[in-house]
C-alpha atoms as a PDB file:
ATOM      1  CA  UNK A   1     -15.321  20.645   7.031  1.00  0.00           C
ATOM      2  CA  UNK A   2     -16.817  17.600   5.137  1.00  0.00           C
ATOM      3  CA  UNK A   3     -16.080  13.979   5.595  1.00  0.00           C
ATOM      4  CA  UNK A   4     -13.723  13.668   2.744  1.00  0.00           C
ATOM      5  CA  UNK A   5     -12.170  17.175   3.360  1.00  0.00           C
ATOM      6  CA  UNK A   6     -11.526  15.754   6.609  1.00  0.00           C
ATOM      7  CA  UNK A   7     -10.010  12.216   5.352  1.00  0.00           C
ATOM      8  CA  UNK A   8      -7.828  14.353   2.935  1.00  0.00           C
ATOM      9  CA  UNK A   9      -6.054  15.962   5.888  1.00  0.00           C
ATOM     10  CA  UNK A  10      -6.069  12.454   7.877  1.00  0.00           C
ATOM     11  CA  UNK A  11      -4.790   9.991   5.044  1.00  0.00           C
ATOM     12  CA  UNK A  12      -0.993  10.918   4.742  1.00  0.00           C
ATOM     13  CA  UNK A  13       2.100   9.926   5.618  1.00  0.00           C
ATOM     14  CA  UNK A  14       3.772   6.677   5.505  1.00  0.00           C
ATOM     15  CA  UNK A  15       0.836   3.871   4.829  1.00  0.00           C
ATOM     16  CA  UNK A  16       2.181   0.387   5.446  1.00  0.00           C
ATOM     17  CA  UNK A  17       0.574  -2.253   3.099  1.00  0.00           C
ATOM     18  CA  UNK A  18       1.236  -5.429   5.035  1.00  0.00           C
ATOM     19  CA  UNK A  19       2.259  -7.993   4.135  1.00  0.00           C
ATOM     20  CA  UNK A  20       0.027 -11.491   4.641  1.00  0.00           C
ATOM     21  CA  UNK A  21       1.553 -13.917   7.150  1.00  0.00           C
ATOM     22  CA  UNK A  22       0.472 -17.756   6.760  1.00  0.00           C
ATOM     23  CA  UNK A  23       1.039 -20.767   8.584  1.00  0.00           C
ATOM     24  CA  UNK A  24       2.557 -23.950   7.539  1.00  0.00           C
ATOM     25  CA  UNK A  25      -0.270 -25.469   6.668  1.00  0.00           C
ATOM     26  CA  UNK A  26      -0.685 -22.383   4.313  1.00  0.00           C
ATOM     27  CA  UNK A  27      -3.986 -20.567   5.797  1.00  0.00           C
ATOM     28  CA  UNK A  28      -3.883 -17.188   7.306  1.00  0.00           C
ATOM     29  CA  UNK A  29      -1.618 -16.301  10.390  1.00  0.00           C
ATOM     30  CA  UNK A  30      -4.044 -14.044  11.978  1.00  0.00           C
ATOM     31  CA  UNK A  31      -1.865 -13.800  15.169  1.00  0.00           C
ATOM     32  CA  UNK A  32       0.925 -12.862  13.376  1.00  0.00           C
ATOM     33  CA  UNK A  33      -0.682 -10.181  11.027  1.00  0.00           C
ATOM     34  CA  UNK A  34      -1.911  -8.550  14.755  1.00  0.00           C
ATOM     35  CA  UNK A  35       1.388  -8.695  15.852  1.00  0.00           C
ATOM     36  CA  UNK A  36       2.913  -6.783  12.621  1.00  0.00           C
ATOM     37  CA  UNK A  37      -0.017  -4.452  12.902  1.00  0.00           C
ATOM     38  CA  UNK A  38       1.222  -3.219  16.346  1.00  0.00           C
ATOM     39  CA  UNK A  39       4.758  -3.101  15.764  1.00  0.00           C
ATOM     40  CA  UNK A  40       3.846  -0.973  12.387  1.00  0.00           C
ATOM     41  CA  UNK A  41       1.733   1.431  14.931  1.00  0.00           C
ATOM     42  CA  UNK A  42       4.606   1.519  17.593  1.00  0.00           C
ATOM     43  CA  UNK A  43       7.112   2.143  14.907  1.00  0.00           C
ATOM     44  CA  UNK A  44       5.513   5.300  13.376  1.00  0.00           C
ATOM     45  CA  UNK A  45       3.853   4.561  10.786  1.00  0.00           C
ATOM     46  CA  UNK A  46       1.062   7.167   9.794  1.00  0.00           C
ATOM     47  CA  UNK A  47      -1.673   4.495   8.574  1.00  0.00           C
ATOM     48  CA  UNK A  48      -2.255   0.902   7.744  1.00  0.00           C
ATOM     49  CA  UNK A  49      -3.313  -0.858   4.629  1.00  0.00           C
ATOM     50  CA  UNK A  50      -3.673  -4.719   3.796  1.00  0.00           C
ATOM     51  CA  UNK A  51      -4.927  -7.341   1.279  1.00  0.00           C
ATOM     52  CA  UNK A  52      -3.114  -4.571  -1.623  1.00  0.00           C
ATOM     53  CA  UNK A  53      -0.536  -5.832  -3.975  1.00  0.00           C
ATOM     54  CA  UNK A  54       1.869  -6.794  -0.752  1.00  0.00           C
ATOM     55  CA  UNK A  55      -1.185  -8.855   0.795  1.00  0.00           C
ATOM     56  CA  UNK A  56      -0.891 -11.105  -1.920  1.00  0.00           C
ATOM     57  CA  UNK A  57      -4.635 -10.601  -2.791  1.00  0.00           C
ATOM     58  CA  UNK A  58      -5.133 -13.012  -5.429  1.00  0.00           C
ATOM     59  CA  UNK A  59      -4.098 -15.453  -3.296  1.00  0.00           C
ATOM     60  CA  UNK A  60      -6.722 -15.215  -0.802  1.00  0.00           C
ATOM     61  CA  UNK A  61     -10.506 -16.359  -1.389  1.00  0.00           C
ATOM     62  CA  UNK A  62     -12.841 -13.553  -0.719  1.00  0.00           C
ATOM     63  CA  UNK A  63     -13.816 -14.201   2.377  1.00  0.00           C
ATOM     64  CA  UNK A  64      -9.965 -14.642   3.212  1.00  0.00           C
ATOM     65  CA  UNK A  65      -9.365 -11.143   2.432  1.00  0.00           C
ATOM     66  CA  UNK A  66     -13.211  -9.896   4.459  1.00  0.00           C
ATOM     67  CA  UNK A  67     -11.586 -11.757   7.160  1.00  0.00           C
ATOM     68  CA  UNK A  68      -7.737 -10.247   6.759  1.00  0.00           C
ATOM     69  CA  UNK A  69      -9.915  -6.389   7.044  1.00  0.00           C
ATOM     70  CA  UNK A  70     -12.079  -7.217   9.447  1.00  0.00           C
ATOM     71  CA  UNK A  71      -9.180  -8.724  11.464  1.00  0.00           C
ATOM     72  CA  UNK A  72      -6.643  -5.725  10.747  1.00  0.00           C
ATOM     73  CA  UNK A  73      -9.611  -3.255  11.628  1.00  0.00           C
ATOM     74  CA  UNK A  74      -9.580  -4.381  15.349  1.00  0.00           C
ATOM     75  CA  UNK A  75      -6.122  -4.637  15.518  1.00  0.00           C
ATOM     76  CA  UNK A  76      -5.567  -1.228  14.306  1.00  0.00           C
ATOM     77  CA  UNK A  77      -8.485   0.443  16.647  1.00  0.00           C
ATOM     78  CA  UNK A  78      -8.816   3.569  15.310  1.00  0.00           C
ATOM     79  CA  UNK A  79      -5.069   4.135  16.512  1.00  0.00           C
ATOM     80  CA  UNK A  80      -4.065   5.667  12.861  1.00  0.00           C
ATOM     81  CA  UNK A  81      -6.059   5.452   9.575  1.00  0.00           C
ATOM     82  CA  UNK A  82      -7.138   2.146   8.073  1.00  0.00           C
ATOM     83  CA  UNK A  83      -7.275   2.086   4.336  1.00  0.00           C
ATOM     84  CA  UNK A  84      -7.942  -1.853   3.142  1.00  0.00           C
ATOM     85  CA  UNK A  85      -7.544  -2.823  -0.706  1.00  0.00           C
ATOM     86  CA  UNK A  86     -10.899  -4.201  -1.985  1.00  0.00           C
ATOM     87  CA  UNK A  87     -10.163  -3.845  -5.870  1.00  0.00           C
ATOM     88  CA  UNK A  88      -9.978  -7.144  -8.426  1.00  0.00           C
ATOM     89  CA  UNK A  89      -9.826  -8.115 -11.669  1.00  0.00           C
ATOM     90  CA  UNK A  90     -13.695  -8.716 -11.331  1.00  0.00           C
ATOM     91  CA  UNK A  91     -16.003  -5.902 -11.434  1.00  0.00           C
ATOM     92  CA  UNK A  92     -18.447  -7.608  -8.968  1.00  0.00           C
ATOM     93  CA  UNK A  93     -15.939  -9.305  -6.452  1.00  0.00           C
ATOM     94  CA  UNK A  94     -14.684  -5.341  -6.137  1.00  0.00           C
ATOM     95  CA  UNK A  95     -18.393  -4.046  -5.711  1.00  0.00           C
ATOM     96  CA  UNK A  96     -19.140  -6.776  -2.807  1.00  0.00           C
ATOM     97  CA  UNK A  97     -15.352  -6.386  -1.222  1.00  0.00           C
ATOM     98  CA  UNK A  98     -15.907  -2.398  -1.228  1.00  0.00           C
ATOM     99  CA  UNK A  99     -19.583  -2.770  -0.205  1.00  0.00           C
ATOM    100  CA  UNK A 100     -18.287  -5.113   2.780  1.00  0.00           C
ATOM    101  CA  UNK A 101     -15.186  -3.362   3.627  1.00  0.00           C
ATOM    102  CA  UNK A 102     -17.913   0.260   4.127  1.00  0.00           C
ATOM    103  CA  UNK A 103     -19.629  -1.733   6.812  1.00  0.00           C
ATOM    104  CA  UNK A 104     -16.513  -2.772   8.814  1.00  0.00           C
ATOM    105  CA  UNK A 105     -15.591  -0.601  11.471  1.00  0.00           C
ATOM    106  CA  UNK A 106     -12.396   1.270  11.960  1.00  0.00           C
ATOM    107  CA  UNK A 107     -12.279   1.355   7.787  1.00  0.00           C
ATOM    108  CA  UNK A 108     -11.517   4.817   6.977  1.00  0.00           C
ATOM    109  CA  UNK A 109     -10.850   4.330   3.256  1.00  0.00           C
ATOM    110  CA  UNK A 110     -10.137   1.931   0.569  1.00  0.00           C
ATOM    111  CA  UNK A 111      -7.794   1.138  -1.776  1.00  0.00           C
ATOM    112  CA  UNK A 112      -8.792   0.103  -5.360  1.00  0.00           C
ATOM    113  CA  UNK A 113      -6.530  -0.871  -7.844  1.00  0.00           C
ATOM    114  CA  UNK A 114      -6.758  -0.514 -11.830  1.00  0.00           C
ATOM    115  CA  UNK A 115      -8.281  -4.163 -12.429  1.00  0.00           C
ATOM    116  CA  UNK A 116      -5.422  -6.621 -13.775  1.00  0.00           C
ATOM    117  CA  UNK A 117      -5.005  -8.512 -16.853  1.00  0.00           C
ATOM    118  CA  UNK A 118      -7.978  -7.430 -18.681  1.00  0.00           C
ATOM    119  CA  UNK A 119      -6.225  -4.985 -20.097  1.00  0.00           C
ATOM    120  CA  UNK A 120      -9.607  -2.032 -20.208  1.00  0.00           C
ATOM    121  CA  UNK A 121      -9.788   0.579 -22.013  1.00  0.00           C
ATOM    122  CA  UNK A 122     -10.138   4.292 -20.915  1.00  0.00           C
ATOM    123  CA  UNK A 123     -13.749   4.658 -20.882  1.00  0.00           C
ATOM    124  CA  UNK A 124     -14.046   1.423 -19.185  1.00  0.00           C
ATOM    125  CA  UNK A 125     -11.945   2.242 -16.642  1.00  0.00           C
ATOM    126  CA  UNK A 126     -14.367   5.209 -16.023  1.00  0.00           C
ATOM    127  CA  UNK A 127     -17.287   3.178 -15.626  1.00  0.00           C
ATOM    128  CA  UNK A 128     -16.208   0.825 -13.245  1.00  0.00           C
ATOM    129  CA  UNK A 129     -14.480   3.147 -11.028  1.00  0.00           C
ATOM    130  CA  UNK A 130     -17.887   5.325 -11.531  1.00  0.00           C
ATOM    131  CA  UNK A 131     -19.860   2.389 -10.161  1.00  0.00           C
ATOM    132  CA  UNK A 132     -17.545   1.575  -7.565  1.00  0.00           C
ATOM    133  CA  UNK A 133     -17.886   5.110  -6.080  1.00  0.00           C
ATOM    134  CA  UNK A 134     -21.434   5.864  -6.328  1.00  0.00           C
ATOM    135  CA  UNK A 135     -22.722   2.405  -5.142  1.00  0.00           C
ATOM    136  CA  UNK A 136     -20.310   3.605  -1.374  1.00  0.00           C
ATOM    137  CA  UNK A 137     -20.872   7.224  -1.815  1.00  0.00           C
ATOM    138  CA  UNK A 138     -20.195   7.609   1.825  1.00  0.00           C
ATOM    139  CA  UNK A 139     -16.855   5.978   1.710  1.00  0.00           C
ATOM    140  CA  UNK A 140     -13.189   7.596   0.330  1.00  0.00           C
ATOM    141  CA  UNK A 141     -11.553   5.877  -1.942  1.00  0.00           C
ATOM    142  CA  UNK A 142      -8.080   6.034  -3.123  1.00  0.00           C
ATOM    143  CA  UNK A 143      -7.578   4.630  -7.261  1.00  0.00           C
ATOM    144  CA  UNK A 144      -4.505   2.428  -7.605  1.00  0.00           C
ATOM    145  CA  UNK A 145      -2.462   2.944 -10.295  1.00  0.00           C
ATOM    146  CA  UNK A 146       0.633   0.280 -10.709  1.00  0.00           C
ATOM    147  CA  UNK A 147       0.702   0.002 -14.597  1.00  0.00           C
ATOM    148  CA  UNK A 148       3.818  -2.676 -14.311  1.00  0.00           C
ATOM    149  CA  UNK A 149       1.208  -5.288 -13.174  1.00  0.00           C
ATOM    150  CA  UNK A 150      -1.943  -4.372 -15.022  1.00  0.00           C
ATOM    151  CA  UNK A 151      -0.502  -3.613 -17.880  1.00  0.00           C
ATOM    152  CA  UNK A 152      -2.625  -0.585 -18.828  1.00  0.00           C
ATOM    153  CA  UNK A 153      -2.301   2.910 -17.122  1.00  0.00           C
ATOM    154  CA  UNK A 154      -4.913   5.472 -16.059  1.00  0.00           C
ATOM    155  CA  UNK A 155      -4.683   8.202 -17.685  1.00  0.00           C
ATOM    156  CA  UNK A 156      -4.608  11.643 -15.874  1.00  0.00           C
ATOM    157  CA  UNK A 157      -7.471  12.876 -18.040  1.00  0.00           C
ATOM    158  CA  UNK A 158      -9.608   9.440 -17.057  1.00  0.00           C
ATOM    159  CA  UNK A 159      -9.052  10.014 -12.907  1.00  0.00           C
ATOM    160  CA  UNK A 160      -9.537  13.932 -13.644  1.00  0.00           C
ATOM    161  CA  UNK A 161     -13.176  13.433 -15.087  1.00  0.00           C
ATOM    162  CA  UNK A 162     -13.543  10.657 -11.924  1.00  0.00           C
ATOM    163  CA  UNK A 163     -12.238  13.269  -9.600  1.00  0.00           C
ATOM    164  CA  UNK A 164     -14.962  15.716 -10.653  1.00  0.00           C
ATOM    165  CA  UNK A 165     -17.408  12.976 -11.005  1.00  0.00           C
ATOM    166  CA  UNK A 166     -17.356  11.099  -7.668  1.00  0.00           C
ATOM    167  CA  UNK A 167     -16.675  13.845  -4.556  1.00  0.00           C
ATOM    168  CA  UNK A 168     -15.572  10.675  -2.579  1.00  0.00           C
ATOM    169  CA  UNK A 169     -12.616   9.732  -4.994  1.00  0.00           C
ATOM    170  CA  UNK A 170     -10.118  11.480  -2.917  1.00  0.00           C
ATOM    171  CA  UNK A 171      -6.614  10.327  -4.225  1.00  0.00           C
ATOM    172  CA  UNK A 172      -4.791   7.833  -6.207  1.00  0.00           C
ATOM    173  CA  UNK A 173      -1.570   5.775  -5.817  1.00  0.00           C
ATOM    174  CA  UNK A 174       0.496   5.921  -8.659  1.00  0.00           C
ATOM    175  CA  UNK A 175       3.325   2.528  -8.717  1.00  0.00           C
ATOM    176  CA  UNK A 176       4.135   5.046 -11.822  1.00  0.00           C
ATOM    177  CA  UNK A 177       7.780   5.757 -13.000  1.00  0.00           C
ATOM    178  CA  UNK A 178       6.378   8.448 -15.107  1.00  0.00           C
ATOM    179  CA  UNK A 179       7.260  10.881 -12.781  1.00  0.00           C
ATOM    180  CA  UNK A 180       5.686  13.692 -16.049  1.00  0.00           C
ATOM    181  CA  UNK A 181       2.696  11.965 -15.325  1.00  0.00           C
ATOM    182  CA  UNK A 182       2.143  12.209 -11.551  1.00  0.00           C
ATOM    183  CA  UNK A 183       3.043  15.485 -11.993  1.00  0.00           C
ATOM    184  CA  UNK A 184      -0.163  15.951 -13.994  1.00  0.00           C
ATOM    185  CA  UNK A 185      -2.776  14.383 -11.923  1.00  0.00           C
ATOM    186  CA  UNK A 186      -1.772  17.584  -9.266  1.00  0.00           C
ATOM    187  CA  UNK A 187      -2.094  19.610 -12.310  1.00  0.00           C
ATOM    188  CA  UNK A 188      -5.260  18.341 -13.446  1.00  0.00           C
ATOM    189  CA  UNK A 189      -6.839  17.022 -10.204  1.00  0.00           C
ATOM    190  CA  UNK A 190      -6.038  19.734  -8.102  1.00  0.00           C
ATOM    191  CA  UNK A 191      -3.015  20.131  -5.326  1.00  0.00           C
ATOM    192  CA  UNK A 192      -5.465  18.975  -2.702  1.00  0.00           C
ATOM    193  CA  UNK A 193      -6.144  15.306  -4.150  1.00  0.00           C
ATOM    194  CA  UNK A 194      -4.027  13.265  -2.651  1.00  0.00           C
ATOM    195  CA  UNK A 195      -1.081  11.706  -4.072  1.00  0.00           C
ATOM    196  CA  UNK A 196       0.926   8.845  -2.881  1.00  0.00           C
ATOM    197  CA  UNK A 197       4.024   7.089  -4.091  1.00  0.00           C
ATOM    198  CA  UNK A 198       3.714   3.738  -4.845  1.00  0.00           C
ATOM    199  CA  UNK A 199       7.526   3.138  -6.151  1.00  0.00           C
ATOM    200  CA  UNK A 200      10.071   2.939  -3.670  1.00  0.00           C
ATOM    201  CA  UNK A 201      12.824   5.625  -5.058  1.00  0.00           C
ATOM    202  CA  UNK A 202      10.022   8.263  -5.949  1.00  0.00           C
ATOM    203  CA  UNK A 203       8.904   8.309  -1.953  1.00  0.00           C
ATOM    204  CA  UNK A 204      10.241  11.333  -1.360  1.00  0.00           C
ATOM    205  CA  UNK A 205      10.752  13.106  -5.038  1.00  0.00           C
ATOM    206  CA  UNK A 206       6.770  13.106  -4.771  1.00  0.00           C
ATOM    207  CA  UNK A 207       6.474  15.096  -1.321  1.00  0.00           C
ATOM    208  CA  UNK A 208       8.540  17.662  -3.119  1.00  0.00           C
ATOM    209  CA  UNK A 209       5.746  18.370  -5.715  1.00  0.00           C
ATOM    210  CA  UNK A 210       2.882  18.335  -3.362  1.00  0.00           C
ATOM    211  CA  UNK A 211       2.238  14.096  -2.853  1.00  0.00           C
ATOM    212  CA  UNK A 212       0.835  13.267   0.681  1.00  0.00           C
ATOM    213  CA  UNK A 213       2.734  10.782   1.144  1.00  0.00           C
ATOM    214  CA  UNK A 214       3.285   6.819   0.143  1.00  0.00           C
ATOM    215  CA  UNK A 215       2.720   3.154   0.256  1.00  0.00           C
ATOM    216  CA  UNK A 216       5.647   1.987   0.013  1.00  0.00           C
ATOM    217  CA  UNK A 217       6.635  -1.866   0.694  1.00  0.00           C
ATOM    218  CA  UNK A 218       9.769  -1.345   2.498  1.00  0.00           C
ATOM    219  CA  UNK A 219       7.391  -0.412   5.387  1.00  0.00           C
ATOM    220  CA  UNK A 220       7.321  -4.174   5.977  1.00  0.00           C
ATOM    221  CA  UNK A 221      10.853  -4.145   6.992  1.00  0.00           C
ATOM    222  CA  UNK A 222      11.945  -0.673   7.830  1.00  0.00           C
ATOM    223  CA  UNK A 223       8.958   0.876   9.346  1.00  0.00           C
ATOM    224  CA  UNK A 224      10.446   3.836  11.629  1.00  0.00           C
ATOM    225  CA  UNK A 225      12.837   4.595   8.790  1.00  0.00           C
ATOM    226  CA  UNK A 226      10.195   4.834   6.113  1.00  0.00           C
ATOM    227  CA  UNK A 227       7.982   6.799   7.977  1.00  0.00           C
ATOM    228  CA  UNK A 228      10.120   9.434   9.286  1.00  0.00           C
ATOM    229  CA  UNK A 229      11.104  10.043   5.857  1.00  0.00           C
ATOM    230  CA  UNK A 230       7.635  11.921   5.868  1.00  0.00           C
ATOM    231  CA  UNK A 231       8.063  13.135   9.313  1.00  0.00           C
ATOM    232  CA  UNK A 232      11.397  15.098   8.648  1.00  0.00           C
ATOM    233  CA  UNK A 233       9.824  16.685   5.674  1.00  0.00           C
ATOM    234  CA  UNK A 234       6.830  17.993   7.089  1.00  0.00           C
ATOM    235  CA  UNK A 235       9.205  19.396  10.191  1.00  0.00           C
ATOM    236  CA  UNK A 236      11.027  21.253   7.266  1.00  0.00           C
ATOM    237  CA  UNK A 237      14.017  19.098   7.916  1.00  0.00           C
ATOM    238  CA  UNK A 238      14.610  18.409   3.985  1.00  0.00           C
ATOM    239  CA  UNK A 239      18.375  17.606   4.467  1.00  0.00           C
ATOM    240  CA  UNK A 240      17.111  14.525   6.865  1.00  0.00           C
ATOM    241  CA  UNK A 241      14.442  13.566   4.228  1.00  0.00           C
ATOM    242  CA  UNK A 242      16.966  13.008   1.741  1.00  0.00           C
ATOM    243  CA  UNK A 243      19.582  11.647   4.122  1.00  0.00           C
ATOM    244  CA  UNK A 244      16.779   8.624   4.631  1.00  0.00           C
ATOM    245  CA  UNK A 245      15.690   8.692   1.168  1.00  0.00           C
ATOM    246  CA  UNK A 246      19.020   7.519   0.036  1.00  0.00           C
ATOM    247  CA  UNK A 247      19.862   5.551   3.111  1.00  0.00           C
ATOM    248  CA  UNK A 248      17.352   2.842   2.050  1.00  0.00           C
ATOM    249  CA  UNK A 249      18.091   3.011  -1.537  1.00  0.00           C
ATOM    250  CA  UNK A 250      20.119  -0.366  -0.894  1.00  0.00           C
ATOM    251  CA  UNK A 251      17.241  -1.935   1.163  1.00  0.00           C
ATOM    252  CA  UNK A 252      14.767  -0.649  -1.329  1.00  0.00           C
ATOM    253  CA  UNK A 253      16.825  -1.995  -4.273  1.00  0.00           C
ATOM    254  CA  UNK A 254      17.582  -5.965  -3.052  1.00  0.00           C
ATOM    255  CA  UNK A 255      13.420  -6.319  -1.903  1.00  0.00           C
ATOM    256  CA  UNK A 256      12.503  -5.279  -5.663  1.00  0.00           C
ATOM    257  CA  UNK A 257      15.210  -7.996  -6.945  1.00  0.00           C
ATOM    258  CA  UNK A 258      12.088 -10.430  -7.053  1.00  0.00           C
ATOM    259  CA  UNK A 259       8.350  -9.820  -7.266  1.00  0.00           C
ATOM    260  CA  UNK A 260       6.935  -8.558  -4.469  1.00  0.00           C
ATOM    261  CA  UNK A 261       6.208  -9.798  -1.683  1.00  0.00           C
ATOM    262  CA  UNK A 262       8.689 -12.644  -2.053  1.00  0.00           C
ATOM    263  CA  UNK A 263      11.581 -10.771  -1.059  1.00  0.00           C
ATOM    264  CA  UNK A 264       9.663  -9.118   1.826  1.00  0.00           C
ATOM    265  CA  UNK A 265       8.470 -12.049   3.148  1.00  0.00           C
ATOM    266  CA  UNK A 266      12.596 -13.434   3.093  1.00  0.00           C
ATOM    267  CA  UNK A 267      13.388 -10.652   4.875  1.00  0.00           C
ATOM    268  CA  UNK A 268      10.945 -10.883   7.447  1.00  0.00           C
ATOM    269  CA  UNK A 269      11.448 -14.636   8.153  1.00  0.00           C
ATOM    270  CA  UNK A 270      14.856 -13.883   8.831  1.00  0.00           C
ATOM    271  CA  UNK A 271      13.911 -10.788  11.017  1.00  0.00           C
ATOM    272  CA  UNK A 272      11.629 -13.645  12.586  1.00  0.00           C
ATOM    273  CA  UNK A 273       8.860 -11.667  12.593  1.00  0.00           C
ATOM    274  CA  UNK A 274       7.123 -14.542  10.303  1.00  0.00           C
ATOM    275  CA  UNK A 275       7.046 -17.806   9.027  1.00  0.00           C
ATOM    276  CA  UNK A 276       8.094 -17.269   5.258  1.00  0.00           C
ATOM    277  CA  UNK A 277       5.634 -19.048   3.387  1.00  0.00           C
ATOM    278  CA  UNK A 278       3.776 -17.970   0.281  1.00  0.00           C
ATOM    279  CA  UNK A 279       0.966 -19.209  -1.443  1.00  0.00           C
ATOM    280  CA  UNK A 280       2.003 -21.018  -4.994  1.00  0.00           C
ATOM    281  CA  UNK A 281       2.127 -19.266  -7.900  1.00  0.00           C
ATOM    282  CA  UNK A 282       4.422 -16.870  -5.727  1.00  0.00           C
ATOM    283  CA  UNK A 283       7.243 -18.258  -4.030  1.00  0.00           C
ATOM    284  CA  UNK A 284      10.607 -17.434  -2.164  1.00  0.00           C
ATOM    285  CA  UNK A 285      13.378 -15.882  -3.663  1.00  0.00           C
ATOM    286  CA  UNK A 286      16.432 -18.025  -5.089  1.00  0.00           C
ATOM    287  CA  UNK A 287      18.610 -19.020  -2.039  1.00  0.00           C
ATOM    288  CA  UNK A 288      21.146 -16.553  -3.920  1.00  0.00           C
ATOM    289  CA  UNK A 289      18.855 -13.978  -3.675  1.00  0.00           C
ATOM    290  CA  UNK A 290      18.410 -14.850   0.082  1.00  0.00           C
ATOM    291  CA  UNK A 291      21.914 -14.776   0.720  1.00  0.00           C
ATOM    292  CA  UNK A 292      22.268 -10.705  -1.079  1.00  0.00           C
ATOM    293  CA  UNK A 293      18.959  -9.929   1.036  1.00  0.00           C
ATOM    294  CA  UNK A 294      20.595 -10.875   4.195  1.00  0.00           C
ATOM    295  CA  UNK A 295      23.844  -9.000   3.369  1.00  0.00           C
ATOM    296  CA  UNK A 296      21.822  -5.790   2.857  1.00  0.00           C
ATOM    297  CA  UNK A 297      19.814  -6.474   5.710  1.00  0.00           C
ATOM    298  CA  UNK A 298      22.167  -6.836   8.403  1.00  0.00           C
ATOM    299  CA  UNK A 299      22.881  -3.110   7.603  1.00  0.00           C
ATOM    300  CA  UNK A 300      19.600  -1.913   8.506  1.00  0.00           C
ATOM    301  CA  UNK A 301      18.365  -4.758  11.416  1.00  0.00           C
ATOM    302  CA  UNK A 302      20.488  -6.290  13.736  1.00  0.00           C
ATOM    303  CA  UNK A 303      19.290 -10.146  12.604  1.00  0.00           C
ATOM    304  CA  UNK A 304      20.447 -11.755  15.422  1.00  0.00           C
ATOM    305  CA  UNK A 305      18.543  -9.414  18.343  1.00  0.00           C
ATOM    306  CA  UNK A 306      15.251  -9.583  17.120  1.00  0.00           C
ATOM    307  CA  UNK A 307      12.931 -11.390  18.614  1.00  0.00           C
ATOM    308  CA  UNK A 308      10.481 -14.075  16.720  1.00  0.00           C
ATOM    309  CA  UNK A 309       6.970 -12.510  17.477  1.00  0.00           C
END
């Protein structure tokens, strides 16, 4: 079995993208993000990811985000898969945070997202990812798809033709409501690419067609939940899958009010598992918002018994 047959049976299940924890002074709570890391593991959850959409990437300098992976990598140990995001809006910064991120240890994959606010066109797309992928041949990688903040989609034809193109392009996340479309990157890409749910309320719709699994941001909060999701599926136990799928609805609803990972990051200060602090442009949610976050909340976590990390 080769390498990236091998990371296609490894990388699925319920892949946390955590959040980044700062201090008051606003630089990176590397304590904390050790901390979450282990209670992610202990909860269940099949893999870790961080410095994605949830790590608040754009927020961090470079080297903030090396350090955030090369942190997370120890933390995690090789107890489940590691899959870091090392994808910008820059074509270079992604070459030298993919580069980096194949020389860290305990990095079994990365996560590279459709590059934001330029706004590329189809054959662009192509080339970058094509670059991307031969300059780490060694290394899977899993293509980020999340249209809503990049504001142009891949199209299934465009990852096809990098499918067959790079051997170590090995899935894609699709934050994709187009559920017609997701359907077609199976169809086109083949039923073992690897397909994860990147939207909340298609978690488990897309195990039903064949997905291997998701990264879904409610992880943060709800880690055991989330995964076994996943776990009652692949036991066959559909009737539990669904049971859980629609037992977070609420959850999943109130922590998309705002953009993520504001509403997370509410949560989690008042689960006390953080200090809830964001780095400007992003900030908390309305204390409105904070009020209808706690009110769903309390249903899932018992606020007052958890213990500040």
């Amino acid at each position: 079995m080769s390498k990236f047959e091998q990371s296609k049976q490894k990388l699925r299940g319920s892949i946390a993208p955590i959040i980044t924890p700062f201090t008051e002074d606003g630089s990176v709570d590397f304590e904390t993000l050790e901390s979450l890391i282990n209670w992610h593991i202990e909860s269940g959850s099949h893999g870790i990811s961080v410095t994605g959409t949830t790590g608040e990437p754009s927020s961090l300098t470079i080297e903030e985000r090396i350090q955030v992976i090369e942190r997370a990598a120890k933390a995690v140990n090789g107890r489940v898969p590691f899959v870091p995001g090392t994808g910008s809006t820059n074509h270079e910064e992604t070459l030298y945070l993919t580069k980096r991120a194949s020389e860290i240890e305990g990095v079994d994959g990365v996560l590279i997202i459709v590059p934001y606010y330029n706004k590329p066109s189809q054959h662009a797309l192509y080339k970058h990812f094509k670059k991307v992928a031969d300059t780490v041949p060694n290394l899977p990688i899993i293509v980020y798809n999340i249209p809503g903040r990049t504001s142009v989609n891949l199209e299934v034809k465009t990852l096809a033709k990098l499918n067959a193109d790079c051997p170590n392009i090995i899935g894609v996340k699709e934050s994709n409501k187009d559920f017609e479309h997701v359907n077609r990157v199976l169809l086109e890409c083949g039923r073992d690419f690897l397909l994860y749910s990147g939207i909340e309320l298609l978690c488990y719709p897309m195990l039903a067609i064949g997905g291997a699994g998701y990264i879904s941001a409610t992880a943060n909060v709800e880690p055991k939940k989330v995964a076994e999701v996943y776990d009652a599926w692949k036991e066959g136990d559909v009737e539990r899958a669904a049971n859980l799928h629609y037992e977070l609805m609420p959850l999943n609803d109130v922590l998309f009010k705002d953009t993520n990972p504001a509403p997370l990051k509410a949560a989690l200060g008042m689960m006390g598992r953080i200090k809830p602090i964001l780095r400007l442009p992003m900030d908390l949610p309305t204390k409105e918002l904070q009020d209808e976050i706690r009110a769903v909340l309390q249903h899932y976590v018992e606020l007052d018994k958890v213990t500040a990390k």
